[in-house]
N, C-alpha and C. Protein backbone atom coordinates (compact mmCIF):
# COMPACT_ATOMS: atom_id res chain seq x y z
N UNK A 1 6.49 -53.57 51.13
CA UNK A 1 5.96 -54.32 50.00
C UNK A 1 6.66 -55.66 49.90
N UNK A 2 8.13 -56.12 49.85
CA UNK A 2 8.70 -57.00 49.88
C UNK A 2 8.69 -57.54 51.05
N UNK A 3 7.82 -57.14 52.27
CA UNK A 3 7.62 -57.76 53.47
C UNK A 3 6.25 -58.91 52.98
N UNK A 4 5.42 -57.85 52.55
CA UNK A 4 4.14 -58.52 52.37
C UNK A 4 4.07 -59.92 51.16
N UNK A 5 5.50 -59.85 50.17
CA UNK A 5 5.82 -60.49 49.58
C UNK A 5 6.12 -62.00 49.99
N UNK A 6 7.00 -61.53 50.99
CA UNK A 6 7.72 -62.68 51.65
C UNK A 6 6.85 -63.59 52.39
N UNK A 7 5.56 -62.93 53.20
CA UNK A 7 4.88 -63.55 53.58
C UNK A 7 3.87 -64.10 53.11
N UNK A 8 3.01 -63.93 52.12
CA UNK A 8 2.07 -64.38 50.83
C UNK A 8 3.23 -65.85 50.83
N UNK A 9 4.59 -66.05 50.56
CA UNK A 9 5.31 -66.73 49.74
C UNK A 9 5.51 -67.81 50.97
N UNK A 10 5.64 -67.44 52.07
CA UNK A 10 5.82 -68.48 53.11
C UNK A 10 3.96 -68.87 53.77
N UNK A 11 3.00 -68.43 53.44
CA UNK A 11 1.70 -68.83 53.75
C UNK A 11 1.65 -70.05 52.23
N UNK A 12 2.36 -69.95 51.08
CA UNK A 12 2.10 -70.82 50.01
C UNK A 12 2.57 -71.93 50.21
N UNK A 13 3.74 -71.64 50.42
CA UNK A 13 4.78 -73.05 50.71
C UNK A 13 3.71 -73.69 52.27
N UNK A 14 3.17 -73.44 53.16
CA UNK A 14 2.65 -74.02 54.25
C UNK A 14 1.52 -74.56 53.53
N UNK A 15 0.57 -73.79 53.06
CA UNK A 15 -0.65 -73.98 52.26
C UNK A 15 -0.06 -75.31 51.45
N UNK A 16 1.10 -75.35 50.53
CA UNK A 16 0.94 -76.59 49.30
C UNK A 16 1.44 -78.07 50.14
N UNK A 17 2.24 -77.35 51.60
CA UNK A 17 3.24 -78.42 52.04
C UNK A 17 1.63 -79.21 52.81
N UNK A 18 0.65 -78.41 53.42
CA UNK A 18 -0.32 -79.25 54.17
C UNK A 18 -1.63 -79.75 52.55
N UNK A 19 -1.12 -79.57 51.62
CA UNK A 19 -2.01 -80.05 50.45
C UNK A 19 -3.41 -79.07 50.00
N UNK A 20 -3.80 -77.76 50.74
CA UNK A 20 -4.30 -76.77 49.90
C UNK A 20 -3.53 -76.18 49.14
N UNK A 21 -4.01 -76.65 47.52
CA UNK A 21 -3.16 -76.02 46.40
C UNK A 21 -3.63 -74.90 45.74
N UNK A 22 -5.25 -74.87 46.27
CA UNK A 22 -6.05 -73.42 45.82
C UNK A 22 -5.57 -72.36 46.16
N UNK A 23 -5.26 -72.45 47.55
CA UNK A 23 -5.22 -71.49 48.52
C UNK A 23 -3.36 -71.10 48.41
N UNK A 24 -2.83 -71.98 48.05
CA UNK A 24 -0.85 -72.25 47.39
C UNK A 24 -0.53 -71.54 46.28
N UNK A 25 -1.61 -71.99 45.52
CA UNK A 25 -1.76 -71.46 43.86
C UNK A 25 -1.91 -70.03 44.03
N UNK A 26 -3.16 -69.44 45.19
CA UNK A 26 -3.43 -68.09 45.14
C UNK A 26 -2.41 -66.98 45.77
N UNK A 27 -2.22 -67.63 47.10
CA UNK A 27 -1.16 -66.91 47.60
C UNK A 27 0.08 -66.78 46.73
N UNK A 28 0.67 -67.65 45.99
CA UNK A 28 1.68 -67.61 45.41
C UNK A 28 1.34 -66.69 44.29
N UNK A 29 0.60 -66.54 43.39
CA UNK A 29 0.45 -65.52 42.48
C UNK A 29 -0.15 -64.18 43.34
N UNK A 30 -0.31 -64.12 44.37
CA UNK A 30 -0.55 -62.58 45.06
C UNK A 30 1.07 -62.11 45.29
N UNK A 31 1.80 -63.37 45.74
CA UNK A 31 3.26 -62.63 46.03
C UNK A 31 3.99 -62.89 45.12
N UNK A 32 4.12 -63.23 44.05
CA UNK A 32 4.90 -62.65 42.69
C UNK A 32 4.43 -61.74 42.14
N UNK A 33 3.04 -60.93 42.54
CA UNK A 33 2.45 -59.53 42.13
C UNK A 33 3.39 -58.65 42.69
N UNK A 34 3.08 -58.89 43.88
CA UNK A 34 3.93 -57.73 45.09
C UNK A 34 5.20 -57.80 44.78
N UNK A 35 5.79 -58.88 44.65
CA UNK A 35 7.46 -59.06 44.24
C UNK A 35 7.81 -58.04 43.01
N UNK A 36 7.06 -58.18 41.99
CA UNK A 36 7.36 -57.22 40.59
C UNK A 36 6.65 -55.77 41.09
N UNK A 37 5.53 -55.87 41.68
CA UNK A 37 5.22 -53.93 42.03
C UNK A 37 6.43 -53.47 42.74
N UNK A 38 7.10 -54.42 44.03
CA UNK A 38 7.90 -54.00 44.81
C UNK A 38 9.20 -53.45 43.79
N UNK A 39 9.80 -54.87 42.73
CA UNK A 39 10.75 -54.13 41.98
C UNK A 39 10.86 -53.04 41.18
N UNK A 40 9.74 -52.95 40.74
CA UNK A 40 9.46 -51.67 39.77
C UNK A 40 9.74 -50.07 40.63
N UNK A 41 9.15 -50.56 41.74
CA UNK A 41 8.96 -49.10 42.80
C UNK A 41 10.28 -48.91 42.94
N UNK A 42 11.42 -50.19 43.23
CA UNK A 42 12.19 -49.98 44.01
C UNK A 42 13.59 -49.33 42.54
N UNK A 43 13.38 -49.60 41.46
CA UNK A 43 13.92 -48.96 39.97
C UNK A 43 13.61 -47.77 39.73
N UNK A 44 12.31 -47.31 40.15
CA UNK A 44 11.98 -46.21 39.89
C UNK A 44 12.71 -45.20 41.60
N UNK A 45 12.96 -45.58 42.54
CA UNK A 45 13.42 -45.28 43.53
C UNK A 45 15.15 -44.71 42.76
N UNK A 46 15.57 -45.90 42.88
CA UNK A 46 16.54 -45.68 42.22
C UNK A 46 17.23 -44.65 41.27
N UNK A 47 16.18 -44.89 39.94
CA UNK A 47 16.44 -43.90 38.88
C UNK A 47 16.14 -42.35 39.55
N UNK A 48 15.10 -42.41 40.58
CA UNK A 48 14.72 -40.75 40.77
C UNK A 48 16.34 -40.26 41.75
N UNK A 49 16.39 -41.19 42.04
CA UNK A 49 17.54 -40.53 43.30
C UNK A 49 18.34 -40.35 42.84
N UNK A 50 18.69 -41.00 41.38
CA UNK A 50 20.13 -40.50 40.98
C UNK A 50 20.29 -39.06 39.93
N UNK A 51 19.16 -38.48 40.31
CA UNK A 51 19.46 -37.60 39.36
C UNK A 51 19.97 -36.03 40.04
N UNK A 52 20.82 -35.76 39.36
CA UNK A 52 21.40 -34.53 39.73
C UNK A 52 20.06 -33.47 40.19
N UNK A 53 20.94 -32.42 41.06
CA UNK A 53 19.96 -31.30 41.14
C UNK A 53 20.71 -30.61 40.04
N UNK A 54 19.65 -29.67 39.13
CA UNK A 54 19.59 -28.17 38.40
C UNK A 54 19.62 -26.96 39.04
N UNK A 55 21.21 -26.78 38.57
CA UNK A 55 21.64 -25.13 38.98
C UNK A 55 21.23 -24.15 38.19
């Protein structure tokens, strides 16, 4: 997920640097989607793993 992030984010920066800002604008709000699904998953990863097992 933070792969697909990274790349949305480096197709934006190419997209705004050659002057499509549609296509800058879009990609960039597809990978600050993925960026926050990715963190959420990766909190909820987190919180599940730390929980004790029940004896």
């Amino acid at each position: 997920m933070l792969h697909y992030a990274i790349v949305f984010l480096v197709i934006a920066l190419i997209a705004a640097v050659l002057g499509f800002g549609g296509i800058a604008g879009a990609a960039a709000g597809i990978a600050k989607i993925l960026f926050l699904v990715f963190l959420v998953l990766f909190i909820v990863a987190l919180l599940m793993g730390r929980r004790s097992p029940r004896v």
